[in-house]
Structures are given as C-alpha cells and as structure tokens.
C-alpha atoms as a PDB file:
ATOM      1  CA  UNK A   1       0.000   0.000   0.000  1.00  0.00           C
ATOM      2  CA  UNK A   2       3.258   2.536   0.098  1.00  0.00           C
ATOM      3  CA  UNK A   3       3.791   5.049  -2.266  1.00  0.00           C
ATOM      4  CA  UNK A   4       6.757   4.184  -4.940  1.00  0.00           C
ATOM      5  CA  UNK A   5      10.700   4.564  -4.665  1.00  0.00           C
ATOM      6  CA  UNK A   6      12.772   4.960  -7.234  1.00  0.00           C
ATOM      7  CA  UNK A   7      15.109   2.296  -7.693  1.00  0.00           C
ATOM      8  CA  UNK A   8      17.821   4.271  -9.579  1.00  0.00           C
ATOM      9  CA  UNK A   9      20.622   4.432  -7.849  1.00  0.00           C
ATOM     10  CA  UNK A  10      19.790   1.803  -5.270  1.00  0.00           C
ATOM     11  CA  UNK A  11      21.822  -0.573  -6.723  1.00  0.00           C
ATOM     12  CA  UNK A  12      25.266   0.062  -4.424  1.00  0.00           C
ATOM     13  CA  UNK A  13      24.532  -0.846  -1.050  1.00  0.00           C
ATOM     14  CA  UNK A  14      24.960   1.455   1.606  1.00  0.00           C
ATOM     15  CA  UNK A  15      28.490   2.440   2.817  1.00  0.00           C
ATOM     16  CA  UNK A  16      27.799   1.297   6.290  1.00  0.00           C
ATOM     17  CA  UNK A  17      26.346  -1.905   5.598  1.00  0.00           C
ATOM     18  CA  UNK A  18      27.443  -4.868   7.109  1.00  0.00           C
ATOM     19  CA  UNK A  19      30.733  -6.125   6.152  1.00  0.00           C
ATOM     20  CA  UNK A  20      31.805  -2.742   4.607  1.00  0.00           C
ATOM     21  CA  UNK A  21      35.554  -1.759   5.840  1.00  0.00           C
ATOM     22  CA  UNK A  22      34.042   1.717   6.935  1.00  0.00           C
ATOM     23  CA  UNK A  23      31.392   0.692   9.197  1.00  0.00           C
ATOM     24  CA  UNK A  24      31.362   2.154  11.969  1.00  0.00           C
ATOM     25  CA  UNK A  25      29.600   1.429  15.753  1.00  0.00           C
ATOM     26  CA  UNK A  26      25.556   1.508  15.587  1.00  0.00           C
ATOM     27  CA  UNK A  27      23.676   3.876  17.257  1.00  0.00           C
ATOM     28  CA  UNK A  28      21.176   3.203  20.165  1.00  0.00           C
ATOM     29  CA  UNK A  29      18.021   1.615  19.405  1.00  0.00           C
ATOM     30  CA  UNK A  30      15.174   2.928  20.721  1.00  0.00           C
ATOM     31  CA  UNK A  31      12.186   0.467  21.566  1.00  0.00           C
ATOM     32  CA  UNK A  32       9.160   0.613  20.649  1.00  0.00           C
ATOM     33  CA  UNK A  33       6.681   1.884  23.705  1.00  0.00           C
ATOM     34  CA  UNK A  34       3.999  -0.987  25.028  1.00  0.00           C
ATOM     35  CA  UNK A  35       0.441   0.652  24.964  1.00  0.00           C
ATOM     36  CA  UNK A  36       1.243   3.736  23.892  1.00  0.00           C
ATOM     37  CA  UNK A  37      -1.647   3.444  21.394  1.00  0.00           C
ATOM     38  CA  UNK A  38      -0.608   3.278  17.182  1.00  0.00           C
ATOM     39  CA  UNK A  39      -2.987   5.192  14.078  1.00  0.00           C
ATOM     40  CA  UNK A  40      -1.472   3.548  10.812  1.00  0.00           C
ATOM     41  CA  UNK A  41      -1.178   6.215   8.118  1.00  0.00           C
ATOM     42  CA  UNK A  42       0.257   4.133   5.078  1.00  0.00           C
ATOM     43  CA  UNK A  43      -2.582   6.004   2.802  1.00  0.00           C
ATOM     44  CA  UNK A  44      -0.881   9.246   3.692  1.00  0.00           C
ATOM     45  CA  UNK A  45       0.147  11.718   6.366  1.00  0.00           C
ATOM     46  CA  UNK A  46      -2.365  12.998   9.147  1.00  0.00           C
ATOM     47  CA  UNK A  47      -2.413  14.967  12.141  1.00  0.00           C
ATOM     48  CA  UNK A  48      -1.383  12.372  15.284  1.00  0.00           C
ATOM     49  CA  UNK A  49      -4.794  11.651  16.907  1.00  0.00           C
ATOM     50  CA  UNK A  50      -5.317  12.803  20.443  1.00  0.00           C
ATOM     51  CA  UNK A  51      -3.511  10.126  23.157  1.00  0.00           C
ATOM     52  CA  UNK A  52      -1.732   8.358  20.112  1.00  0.00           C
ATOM     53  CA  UNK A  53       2.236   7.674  20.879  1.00  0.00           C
ATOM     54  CA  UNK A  54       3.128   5.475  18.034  1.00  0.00           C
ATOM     55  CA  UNK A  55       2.590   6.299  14.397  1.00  0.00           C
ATOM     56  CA  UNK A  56       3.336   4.436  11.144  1.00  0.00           C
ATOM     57  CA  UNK A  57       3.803   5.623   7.971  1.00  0.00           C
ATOM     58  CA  UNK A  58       5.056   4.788   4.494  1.00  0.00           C
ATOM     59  CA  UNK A  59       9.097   5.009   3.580  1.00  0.00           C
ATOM     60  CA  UNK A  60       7.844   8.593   1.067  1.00  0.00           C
ATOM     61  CA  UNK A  61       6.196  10.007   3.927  1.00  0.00           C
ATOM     62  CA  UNK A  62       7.970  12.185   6.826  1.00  0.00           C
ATOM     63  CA  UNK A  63       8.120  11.200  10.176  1.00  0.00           C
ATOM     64  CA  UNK A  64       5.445  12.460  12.770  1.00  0.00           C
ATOM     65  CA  UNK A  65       6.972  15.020  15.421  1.00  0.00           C
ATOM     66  CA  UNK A  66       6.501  14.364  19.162  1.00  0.00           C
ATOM     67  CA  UNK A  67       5.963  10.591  18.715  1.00  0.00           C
ATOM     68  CA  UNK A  68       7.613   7.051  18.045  1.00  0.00           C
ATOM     69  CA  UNK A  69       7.496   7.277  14.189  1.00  0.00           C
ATOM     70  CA  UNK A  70       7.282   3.338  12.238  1.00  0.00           C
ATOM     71  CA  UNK A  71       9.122   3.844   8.418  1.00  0.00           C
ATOM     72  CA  UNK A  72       7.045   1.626   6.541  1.00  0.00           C
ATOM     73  CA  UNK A  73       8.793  -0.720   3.719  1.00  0.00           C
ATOM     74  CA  UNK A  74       7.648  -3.133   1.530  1.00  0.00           C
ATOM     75  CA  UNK A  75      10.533  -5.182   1.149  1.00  0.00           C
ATOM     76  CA  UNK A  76       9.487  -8.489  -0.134  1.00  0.00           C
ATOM     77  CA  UNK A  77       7.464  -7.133  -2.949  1.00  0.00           C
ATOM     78  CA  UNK A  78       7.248  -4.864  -5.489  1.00  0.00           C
ATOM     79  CA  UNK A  79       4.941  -1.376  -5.748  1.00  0.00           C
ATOM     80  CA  UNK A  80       2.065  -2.106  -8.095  1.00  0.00           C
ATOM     81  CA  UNK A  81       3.629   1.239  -9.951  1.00  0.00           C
ATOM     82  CA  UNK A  82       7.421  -0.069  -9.909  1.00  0.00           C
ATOM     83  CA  UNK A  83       6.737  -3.242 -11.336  1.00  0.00           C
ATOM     84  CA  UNK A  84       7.569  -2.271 -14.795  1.00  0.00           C
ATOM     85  CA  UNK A  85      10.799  -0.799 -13.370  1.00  0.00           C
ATOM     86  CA  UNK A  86      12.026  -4.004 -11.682  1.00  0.00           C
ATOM     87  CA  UNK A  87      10.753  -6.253 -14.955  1.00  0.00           C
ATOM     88  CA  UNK A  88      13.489  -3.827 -17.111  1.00  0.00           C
ATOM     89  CA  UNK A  89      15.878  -2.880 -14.413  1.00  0.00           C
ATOM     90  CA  UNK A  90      16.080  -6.152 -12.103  1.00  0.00           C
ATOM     91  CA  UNK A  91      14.382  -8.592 -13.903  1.00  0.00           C
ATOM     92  CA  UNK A  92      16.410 -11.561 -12.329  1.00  0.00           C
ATOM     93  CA  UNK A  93      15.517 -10.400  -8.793  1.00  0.00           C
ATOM     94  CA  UNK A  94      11.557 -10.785 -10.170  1.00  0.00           C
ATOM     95  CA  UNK A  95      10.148 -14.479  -8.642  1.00  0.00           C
ATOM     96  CA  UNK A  96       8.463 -16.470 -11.505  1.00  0.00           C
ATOM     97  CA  UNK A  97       6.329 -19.372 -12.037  1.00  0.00           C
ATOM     98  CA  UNK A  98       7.721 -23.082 -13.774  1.00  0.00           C
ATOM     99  CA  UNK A  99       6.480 -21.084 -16.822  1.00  0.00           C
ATOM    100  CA  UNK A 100       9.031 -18.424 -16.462  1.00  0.00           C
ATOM    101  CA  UNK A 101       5.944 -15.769 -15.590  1.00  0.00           C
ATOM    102  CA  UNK A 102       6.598 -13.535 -12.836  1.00  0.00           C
ATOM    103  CA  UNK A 103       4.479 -14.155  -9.628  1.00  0.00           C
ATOM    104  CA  UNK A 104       2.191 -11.692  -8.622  1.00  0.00           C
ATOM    105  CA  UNK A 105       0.254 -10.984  -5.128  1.00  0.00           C
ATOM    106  CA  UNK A 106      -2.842 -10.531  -7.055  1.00  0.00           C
ATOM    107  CA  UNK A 107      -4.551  -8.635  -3.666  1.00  0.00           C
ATOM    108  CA  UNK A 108      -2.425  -6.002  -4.201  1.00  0.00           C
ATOM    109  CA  UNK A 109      -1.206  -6.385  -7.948  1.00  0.00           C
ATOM    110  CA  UNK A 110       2.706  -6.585  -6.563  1.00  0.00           C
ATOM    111  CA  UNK A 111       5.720  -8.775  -8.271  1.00  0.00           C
ATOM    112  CA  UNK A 112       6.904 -11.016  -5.416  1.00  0.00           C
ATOM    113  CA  UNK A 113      10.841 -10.923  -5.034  1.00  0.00           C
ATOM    114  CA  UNK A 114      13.172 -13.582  -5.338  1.00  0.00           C
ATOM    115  CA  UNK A 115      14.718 -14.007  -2.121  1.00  0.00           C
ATOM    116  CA  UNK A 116      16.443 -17.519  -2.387  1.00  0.00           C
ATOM    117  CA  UNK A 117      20.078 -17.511  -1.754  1.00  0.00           C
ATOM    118  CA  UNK A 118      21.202 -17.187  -5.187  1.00  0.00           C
ATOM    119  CA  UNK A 119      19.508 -13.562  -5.436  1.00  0.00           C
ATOM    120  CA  UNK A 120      19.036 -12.692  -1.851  1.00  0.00           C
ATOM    121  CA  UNK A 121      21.690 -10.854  -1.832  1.00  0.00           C
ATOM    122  CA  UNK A 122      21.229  -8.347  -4.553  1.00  0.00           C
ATOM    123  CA  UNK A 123      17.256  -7.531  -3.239  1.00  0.00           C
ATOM    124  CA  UNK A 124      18.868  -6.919   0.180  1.00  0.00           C
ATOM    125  CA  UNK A 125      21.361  -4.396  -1.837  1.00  0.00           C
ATOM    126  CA  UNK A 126      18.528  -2.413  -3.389  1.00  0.00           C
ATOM    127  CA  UNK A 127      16.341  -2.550  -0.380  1.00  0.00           C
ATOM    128  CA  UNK A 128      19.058  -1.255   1.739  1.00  0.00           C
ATOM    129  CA  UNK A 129      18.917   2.082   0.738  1.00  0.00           C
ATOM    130  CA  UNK A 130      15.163   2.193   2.016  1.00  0.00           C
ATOM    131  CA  UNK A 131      15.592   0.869   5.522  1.00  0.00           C
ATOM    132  CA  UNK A 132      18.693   3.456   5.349  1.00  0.00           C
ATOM    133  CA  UNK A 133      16.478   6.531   4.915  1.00  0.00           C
ATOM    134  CA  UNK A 134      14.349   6.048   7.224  1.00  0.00           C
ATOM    135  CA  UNK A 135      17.165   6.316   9.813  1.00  0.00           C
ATOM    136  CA  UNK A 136      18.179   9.955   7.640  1.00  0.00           C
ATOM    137  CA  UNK A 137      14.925  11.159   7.544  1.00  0.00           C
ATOM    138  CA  UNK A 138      14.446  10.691  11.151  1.00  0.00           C
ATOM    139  CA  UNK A 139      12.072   7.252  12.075  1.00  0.00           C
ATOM    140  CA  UNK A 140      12.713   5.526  15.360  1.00  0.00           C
ATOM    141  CA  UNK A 141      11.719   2.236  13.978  1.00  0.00           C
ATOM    142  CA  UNK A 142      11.114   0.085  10.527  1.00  0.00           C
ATOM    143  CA  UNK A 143       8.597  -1.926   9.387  1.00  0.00           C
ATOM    144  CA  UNK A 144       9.150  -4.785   6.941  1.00  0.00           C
ATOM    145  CA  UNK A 145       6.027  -5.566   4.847  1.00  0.00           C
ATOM    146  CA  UNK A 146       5.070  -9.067   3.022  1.00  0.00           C
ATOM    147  CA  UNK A 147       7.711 -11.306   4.976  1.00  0.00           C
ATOM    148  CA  UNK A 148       4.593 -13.804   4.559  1.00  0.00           C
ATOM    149  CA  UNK A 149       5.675 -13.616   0.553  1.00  0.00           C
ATOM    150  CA  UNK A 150       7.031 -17.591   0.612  1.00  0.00           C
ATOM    151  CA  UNK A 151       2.515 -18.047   1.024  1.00  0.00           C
ATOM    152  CA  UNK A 152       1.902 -16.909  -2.390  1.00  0.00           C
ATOM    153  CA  UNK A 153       4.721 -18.500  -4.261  1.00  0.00           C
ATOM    154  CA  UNK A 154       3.823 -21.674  -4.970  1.00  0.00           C
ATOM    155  CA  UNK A 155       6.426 -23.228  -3.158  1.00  0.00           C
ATOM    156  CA  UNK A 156       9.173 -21.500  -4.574  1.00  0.00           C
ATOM    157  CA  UNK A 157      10.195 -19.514  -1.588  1.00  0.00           C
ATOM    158  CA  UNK A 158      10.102 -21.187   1.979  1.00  0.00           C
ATOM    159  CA  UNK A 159      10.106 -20.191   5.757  1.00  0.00           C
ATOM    160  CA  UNK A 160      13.828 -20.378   5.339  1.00  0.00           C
ATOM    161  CA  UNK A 161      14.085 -17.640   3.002  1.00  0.00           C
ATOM    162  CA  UNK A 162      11.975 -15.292   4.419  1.00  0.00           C
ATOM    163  CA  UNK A 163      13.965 -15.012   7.803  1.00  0.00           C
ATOM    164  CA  UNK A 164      16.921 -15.140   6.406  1.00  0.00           C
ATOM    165  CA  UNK A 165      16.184 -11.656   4.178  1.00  0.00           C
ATOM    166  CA  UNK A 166      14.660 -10.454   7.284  1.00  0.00           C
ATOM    167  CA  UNK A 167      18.223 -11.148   9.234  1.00  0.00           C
ATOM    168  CA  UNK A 168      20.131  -9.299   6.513  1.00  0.00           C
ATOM    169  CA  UNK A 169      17.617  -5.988   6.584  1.00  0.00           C
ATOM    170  CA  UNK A 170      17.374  -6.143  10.603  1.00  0.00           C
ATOM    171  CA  UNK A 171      21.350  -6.148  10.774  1.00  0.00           C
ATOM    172  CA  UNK A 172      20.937  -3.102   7.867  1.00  0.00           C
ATOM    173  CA  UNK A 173      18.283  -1.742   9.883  1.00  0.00           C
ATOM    174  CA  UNK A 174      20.238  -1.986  13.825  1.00  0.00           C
ATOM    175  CA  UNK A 175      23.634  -0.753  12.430  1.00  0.00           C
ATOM    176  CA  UNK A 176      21.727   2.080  11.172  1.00  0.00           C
ATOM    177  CA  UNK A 177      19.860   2.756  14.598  1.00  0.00           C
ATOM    178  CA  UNK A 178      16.546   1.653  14.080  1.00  0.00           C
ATOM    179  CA  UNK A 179      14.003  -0.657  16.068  1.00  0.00           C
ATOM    180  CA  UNK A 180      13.157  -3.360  13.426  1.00  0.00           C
ATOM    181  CA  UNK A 181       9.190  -4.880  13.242  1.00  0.00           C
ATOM    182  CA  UNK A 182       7.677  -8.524  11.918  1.00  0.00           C
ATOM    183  CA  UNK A 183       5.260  -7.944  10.104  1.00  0.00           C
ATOM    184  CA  UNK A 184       2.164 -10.724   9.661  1.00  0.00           C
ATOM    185  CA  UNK A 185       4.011 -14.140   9.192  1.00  0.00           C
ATOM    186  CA  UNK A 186       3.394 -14.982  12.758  1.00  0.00           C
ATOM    187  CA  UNK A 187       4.600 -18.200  12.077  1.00  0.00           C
ATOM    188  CA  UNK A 188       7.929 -16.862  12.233  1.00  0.00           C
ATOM    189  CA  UNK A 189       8.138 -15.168  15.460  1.00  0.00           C
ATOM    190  CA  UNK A 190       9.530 -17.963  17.652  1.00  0.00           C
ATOM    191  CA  UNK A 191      12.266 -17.599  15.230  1.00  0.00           C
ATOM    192  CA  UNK A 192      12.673 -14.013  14.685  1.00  0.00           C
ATOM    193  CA  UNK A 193      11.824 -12.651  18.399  1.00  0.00           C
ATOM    194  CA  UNK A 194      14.571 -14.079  19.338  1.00  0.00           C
ATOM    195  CA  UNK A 195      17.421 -11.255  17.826  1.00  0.00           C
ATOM    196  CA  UNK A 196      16.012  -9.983  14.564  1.00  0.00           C
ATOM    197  CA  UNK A 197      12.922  -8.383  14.851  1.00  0.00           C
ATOM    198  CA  UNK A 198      12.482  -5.843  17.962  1.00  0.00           C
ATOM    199  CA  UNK A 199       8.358  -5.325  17.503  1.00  0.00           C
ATOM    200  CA  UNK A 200       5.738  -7.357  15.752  1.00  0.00           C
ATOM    201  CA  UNK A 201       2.894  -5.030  13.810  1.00  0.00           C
ATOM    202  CA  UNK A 202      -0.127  -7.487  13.086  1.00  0.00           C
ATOM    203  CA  UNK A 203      -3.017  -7.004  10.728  1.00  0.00           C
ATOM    204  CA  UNK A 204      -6.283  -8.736  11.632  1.00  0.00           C
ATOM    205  CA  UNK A 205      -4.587 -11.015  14.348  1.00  0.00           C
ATOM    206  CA  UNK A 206      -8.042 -10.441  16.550  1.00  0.00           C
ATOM    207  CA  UNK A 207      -9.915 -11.565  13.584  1.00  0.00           C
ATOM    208  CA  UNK A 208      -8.088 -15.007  12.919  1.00  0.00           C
ATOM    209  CA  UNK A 209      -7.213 -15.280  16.721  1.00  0.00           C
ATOM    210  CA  UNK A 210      -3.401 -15.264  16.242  1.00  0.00           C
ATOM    211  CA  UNK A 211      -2.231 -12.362  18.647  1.00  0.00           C
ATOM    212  CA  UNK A 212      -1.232 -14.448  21.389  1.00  0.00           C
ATOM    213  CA  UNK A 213       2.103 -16.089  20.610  1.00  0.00           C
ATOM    214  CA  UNK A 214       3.821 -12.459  19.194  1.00  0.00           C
ATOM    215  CA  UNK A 215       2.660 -10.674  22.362  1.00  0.00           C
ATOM    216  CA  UNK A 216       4.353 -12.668  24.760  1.00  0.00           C
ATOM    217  CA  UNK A 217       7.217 -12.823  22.517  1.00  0.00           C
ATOM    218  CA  UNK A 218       7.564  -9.604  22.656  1.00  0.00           C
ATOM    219  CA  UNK A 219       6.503  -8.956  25.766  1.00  0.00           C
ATOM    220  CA  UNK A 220       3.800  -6.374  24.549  1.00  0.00           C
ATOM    221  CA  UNK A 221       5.607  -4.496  21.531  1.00  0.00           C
ATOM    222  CA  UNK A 222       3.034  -5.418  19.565  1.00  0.00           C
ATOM    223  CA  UNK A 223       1.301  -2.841  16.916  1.00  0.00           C
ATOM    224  CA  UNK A 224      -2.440  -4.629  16.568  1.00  0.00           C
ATOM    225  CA  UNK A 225      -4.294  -3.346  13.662  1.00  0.00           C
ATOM    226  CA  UNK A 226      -8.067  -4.841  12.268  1.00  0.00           C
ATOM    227  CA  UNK A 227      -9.991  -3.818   9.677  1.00  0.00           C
ATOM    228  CA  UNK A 228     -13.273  -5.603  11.219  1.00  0.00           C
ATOM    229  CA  UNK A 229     -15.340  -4.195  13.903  1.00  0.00           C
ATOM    230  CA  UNK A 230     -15.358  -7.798  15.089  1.00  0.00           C
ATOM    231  CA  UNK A 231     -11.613  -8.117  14.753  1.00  0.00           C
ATOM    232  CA  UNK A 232     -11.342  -4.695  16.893  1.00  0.00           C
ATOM    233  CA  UNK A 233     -13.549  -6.568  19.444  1.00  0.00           C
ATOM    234  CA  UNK A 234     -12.213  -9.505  19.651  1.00  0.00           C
ATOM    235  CA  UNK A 235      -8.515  -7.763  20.028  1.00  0.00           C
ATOM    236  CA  UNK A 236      -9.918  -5.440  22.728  1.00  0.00           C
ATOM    237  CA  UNK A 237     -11.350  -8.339  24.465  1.00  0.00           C
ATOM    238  CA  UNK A 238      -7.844 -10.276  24.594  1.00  0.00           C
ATOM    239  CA  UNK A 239      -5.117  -7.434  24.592  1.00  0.00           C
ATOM    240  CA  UNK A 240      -7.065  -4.056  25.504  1.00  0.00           C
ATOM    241  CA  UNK A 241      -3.910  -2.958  26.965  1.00  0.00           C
ATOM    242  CA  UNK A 242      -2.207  -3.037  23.669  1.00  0.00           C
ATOM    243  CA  UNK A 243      -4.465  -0.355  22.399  1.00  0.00           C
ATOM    244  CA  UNK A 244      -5.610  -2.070  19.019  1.00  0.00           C
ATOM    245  CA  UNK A 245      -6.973   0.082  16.549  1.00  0.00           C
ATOM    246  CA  UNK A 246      -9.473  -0.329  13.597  1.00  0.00           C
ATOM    247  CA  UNK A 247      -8.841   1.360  10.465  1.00  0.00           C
ATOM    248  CA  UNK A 248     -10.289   1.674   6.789  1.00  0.00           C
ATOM    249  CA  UNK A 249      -8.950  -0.918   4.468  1.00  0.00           C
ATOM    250  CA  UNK A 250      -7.428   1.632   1.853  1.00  0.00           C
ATOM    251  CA  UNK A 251      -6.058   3.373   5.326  1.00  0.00           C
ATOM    252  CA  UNK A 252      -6.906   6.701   3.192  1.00  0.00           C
ATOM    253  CA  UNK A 253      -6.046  10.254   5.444  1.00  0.00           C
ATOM    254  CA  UNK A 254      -8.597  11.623   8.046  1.00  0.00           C
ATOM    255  CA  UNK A 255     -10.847  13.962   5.724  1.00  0.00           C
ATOM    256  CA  UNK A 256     -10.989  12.055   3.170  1.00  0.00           C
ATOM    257  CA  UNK A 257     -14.134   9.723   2.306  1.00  0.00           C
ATOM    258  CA  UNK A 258     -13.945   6.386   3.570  1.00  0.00           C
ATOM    259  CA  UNK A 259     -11.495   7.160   6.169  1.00  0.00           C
ATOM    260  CA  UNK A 260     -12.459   4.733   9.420  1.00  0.00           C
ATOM    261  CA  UNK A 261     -10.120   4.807  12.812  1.00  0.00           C
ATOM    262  CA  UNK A 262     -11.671   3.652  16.205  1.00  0.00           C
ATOM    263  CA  UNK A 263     -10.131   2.189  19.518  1.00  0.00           C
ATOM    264  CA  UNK A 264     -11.720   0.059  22.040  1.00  0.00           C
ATOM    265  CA  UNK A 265     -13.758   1.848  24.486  1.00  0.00           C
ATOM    266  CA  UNK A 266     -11.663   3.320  26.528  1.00  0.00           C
ATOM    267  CA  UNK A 267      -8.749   3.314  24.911  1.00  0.00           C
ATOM    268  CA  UNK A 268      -5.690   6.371  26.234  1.00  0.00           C
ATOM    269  CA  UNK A 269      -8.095   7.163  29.420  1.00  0.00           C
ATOM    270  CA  UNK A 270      -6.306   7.271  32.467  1.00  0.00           C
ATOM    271  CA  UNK A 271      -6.565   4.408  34.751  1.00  0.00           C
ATOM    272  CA  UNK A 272      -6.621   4.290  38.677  1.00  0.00           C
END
C-alpha cells in the first residue's frame, strides 16, 4: 500500500552496511513503547490523533513530530507502480512461475521478489537504501512488509528464506539505529523474536485469533491493527492494553471519504 521509490541508484549498497571496511559502531536503538496506542497512516500523512504515541507511515512520507514514528517498507514485494521498473531494471531479482511468468500478489497487484540464496543478496542491496532513509529522515523504527511472501509463491520460496532476508535488513536496519518490526508471518516469530525483529505489527490477528504467541514474545511491543469491527472486538477483548486500533482498508487520510479509525472503548483514558 506505500507510495513508490525509485530504484535508480539503489543498486550500491549502503556504505555502512554490514561487512563494509568503513562501518562504523551503531547507534542506540530505541524500543518501541507498550500501549502507547498506534494510528497507521500508510494512505498518507495525518495529524497524530489525540492520546496516540506510536505512528506508522510509508518510507515517502515524513516522520510524525513528538511521537515514536514506524518507516514503513515493503521489502518483499514490489509497488504495483514499480513493477515495470524491476521487470526492465532487475528482472532476475523478479520471482516467476515453472512457466518463467513472474508471480504476482494478485490482492495487491505486486511482483513477489526472489529471495532464495542465489539472489538474496542483490534484493537486500537495493532494499538497503530504504531501511537506510528512514534512519536519515528521522524514524525511530522500521517496518518490513510481506515477509509472509514464501505463502503466495507456490512453493518457490520457503520459511527459510523469508527469515533469512529479514536477518540481513534487521542487521541493515540496527547498524543504522533503528528498532526493526515482523510484520504478519506470525509463524515466524519464535524464530525471529529471538534477535532480529524488535516489535511485531499485526493485521487482523483479533480476527483469525493469532495475537497471542507475538505478544508474549515480545513482551507487549506489539502494533495490533483490524480492519473488522469484530476483529477490533475480539482484540480489545484479549489485549485491551495493547491499544488495538481499527482502520479503513485503503487506510486513506482523516478527511478524506472512507477514512475509518476507532479504539476500544476506553482506549488512552487514564486508569486508577
């Protein structure tokens, strides 16, 4: 759902990426704060709702003052409106079919990557330069989207693969001082709670009862979003003090028609 990159240029990884002769010693990490209440703002920027201490928003986008600011990536697949520039710039890095068509996450019209070892590391060198700039532009924290890509590929891709390309961006992401988040694939998080990933952000977890196992593994840094008033219940009714939040599918700005954001009752009051 992010807004497109341009991939010129992106090519050279960054000059303090792992292994380079001039790295140097990575800044603090901030965490992520537990309960301090998230709006997700990948449709574009608005003003920080009332209470709200946690704010994501999409890689193009600047960072939110005054609160813990999420860079969102999508790092695993292509933008609907770069996929002609990774078919003609990186078309070797574009995961295809036993036909030799690409693969596409037809939800979202997006080219899944190929992120098996023999390419892995050349999508990690142009996604680099993303997780990068969020640390320049001034985000305490990144989030990597469709790590759940190795679903959709019809076996081409496995669990394997997908942690292993999130190990490579989290060590791109901590050397460059920023809190790293799972995102979905919450099959994973035994695995990557344990070092990689910092913070889990889960869509529709209360829906599909799956919010359990990634808040105790990370002891609460958990971002909960649904976009079901029965998914916001059912996550209010398990993890209240997580502060999920409910929000319009297209996640469009506040002001804008179909735009949707509720908590659970009570949500940000103080407590005695």
């Amino acid at each position: 759902m992010a807004t497109l990159v341009a991939l010129a240029g992106c090519a050279s990884p960054p000059a303090d990426r792992p292994g380079s002769a001039v790295a140097e010693a990575a800044p603090t990490v901030r965490p992520l704060p537990v309960g301090a209440g998230v709006d997700y703002q990948l449709g574009g920027p608005s003003p920080v709702p009332p209470g709200v201490g946690v704010v994501v928003r999409d890689q193009s986008a600047p960072p939110p003052e005054g609160v813990y600011a999420v860079c969102y990536v999508n790092a695993f697949q292509t933008q609907p409106e770069a996929n002609g520039t990774w078919l003609e710039q990186h078309p070797e890095l574009v995961l295809r079919d036993a036909a030799g068509e690409p693969l596409v996450d037809e939800d979202w019209g997006e080219l899944l990557l190929d992120v098996r070892a023999p390419t892995r590391a050349a999508v990690v060198d142009l996604v680099a330069p993303w997780v990068t700039g969020c640390a320049d532009h001034g985000y305490d924290a990144v989030e990597l989207d469709n790590l759940d890509s190795y679903t959709r590929s019809e076996g081409a891709l496995t669990r394997e693969d997908a942690a292993e390309t999130f190990a490579a961006l989290a060590e791109v992401a901590h050397r460059a001082g920023l809190a790293v988040g799972q995102k979905n694939a919450t099959g994973l998080t035994a695995r990557l709670a344990r070092g990689d990933a910092d913070f889990a952000v889960l869509e529709q977890c209360g829906e599909y009862e799956e919010c359990g196992d990634a808040a105790e593994a990370y002891a609460g840094r958990v971002l909960l979003v649904e976009y079901t008033a029965d998914g916001l219940a059912a996550a209010c009714a398990g993890w209240p003090r997580l502060r999920p939040v409910l929000r319009d599918l297209d996640l469009v700005p506040s002001g804008e028609p179909g735009y949707l954001r509720r908590e659970c009752p009570g949500a940000g009051r103080p407590t005695s």
